[in-house]
Protein backbone atom coordinates (compact mmCIF):
# COMPACT_ATOMS: atom_id res chain seq x y z
CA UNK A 1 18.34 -0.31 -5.69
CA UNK A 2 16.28 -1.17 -8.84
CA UNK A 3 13.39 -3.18 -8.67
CA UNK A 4 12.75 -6.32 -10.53
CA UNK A 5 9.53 -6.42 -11.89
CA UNK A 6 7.77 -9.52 -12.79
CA UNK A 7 5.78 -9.48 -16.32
CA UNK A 8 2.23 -7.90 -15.42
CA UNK A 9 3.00 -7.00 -11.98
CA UNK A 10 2.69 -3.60 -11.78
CA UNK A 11 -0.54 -2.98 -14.01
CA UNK A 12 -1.91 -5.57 -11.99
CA UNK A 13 -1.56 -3.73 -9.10
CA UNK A 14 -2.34 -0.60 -11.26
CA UNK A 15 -5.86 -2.13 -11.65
CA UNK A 16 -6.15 -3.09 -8.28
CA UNK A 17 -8.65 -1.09 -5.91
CA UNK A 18 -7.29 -2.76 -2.35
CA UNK A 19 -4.29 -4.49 -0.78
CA UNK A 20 -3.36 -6.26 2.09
CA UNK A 21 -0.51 -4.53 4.69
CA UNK A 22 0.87 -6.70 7.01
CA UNK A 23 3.28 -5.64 9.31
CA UNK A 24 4.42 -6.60 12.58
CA UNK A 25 5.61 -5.02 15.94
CA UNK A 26 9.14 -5.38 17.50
CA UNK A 27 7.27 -8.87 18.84
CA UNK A 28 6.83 -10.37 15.99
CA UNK A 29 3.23 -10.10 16.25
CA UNK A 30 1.55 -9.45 13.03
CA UNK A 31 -1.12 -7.31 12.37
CA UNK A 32 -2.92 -7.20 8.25
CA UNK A 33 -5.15 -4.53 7.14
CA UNK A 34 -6.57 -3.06 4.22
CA UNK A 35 -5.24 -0.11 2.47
CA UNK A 36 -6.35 1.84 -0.62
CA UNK A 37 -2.85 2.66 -2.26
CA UNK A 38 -1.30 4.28 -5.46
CA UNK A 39 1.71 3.04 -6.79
CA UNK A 40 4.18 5.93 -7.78
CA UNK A 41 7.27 4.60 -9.38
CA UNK A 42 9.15 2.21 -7.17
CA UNK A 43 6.86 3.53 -4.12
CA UNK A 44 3.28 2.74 -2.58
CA UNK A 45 1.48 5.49 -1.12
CA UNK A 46 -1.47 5.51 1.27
CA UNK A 47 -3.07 8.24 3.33
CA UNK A 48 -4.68 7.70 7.01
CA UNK A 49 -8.04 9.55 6.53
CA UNK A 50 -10.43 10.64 9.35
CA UNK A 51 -11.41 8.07 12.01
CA UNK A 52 -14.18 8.87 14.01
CA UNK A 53 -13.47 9.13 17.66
CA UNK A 54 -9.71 8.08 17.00
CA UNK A 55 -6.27 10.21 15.98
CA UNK A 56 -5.13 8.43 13.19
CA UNK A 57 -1.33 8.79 14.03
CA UNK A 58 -2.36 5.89 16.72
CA UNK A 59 -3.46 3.20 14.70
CA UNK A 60 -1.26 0.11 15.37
CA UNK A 61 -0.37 0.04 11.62
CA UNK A 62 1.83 3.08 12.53
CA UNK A 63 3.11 2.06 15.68
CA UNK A 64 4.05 -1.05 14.11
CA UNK A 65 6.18 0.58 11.37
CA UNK A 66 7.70 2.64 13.83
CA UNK A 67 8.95 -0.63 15.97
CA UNK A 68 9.74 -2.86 12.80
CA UNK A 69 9.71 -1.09 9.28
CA UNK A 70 9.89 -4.01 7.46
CA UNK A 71 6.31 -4.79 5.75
CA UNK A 72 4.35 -7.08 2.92
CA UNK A 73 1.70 -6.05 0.89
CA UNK A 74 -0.65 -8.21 -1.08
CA UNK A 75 -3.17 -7.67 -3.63
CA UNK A 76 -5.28 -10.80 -5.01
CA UNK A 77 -7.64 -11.68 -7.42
CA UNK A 78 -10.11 -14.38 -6.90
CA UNK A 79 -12.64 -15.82 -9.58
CA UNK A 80 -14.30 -19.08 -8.32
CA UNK A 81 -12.73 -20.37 -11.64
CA UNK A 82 -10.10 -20.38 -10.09
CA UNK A 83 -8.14 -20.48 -13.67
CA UNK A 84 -8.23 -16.92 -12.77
CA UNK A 85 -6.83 -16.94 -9.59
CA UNK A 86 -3.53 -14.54 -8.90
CA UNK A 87 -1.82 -12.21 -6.58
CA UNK A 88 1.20 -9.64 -6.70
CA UNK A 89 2.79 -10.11 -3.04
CA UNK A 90 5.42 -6.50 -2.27
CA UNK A 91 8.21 -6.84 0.71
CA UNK A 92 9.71 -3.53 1.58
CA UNK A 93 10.69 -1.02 3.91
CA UNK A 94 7.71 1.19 4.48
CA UNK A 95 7.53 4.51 6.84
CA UNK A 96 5.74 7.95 7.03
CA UNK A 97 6.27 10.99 4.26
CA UNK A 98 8.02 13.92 5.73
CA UNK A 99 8.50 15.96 3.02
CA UNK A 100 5.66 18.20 1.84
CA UNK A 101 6.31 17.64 -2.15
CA UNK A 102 6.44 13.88 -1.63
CA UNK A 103 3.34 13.99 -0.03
CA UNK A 104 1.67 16.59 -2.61
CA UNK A 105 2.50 14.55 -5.11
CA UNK A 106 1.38 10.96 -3.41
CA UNK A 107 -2.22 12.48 -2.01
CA UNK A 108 -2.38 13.46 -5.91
CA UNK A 109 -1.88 9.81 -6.97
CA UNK A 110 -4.37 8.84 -4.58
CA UNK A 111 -7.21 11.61 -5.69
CA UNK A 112 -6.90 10.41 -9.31
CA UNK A 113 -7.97 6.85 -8.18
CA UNK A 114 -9.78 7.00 -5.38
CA UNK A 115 -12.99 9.82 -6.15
CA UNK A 116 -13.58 9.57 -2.81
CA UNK A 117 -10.19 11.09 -1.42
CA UNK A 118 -10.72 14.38 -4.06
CA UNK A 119 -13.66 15.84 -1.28
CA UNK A 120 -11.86 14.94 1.96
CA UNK A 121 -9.41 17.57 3.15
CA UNK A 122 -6.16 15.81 3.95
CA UNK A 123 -3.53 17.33 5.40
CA UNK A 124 0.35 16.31 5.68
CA UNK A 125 -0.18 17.29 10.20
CA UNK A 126 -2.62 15.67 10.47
CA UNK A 127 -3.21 12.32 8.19
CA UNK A 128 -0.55 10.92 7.45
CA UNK A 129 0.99 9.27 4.96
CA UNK A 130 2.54 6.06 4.36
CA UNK A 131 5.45 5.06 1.77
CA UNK A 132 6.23 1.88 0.82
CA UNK A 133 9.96 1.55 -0.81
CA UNK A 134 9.75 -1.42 -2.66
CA UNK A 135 12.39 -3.86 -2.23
CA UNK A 136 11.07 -7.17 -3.85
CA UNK A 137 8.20 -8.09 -5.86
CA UNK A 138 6.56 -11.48 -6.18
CA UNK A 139 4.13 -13.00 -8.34
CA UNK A 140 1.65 -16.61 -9.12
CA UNK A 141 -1.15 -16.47 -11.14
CA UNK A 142 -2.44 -19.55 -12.87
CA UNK A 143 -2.43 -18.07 -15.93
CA UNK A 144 -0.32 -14.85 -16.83
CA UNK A 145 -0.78 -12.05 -14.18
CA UNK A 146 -1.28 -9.37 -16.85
CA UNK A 147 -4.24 -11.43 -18.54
């Protein structure tokens, strides 16, 4: 499937240093977090670093994906002139990398914008990583996105 996207959409989110997740269990219940992310072609990446005290492959991001893959992610701008105001909103089908090269080549993505990534030692066993397929993208800005 190709993906549609909107004028300024993607080096919006190519500027962007955060996003939103949101994804819900087989419930229903949703559940939003920030993610740092890099957007490879029609994909976005993000890694599950260290958490103190906690194995990452527990987070209720992950068990949330596993129940119900279906996921939004959102990344804003806000200005309090709010002429400036605008967001790039991502529906997809999101899930965890299995294969190595994927995931060698996302964690790379993710080094080049994100200095803090290039001195942590992440590892495919043991922090994983998340790939968003895009599906749909979705703009508003109340002036063009790509100003």
């Amino acid at each position: 499937m190709s993906v549609r996207w909107p004028s300024g959409a993607r080096e919006f989110l190519d500027r962007a240093r955060i996003g939103r997740l949101a994804t819900s269990d087989a419930a229903q219940q949703p559940h939003v977090v920030p993610i740092c992310f890099a957007l490879v072609g029609d994909r976005v990446y993000s890694v599950i670093d260290a958490k103190p005290k906690r194995d990452p492959r527990n987070l209720k991001r992950l068990r949330n994906i596993a129940e119900n893959p279906r996921v939004a992610f959102l990344v804003d701008h806000y200005e309090d002139d709010w002429a400036q105001l605008a967001w790039v909103l991502v529906r997809g089908r999101c899930g965890l990398v299995d294969d190595s090269r994927e995931y060698e080549v996302a964690l790379e993505a993710l080094r080049h914008r994100y200095e803090q990534y290039r001195a942590m030692p992440l590892l495919a066993d043991s922090n994983p990583m998340l790939c968003l397929e895009i599906e749909r993208v979705t703009t508003w800005a109340h002036g063009p996105v790509d100003s």
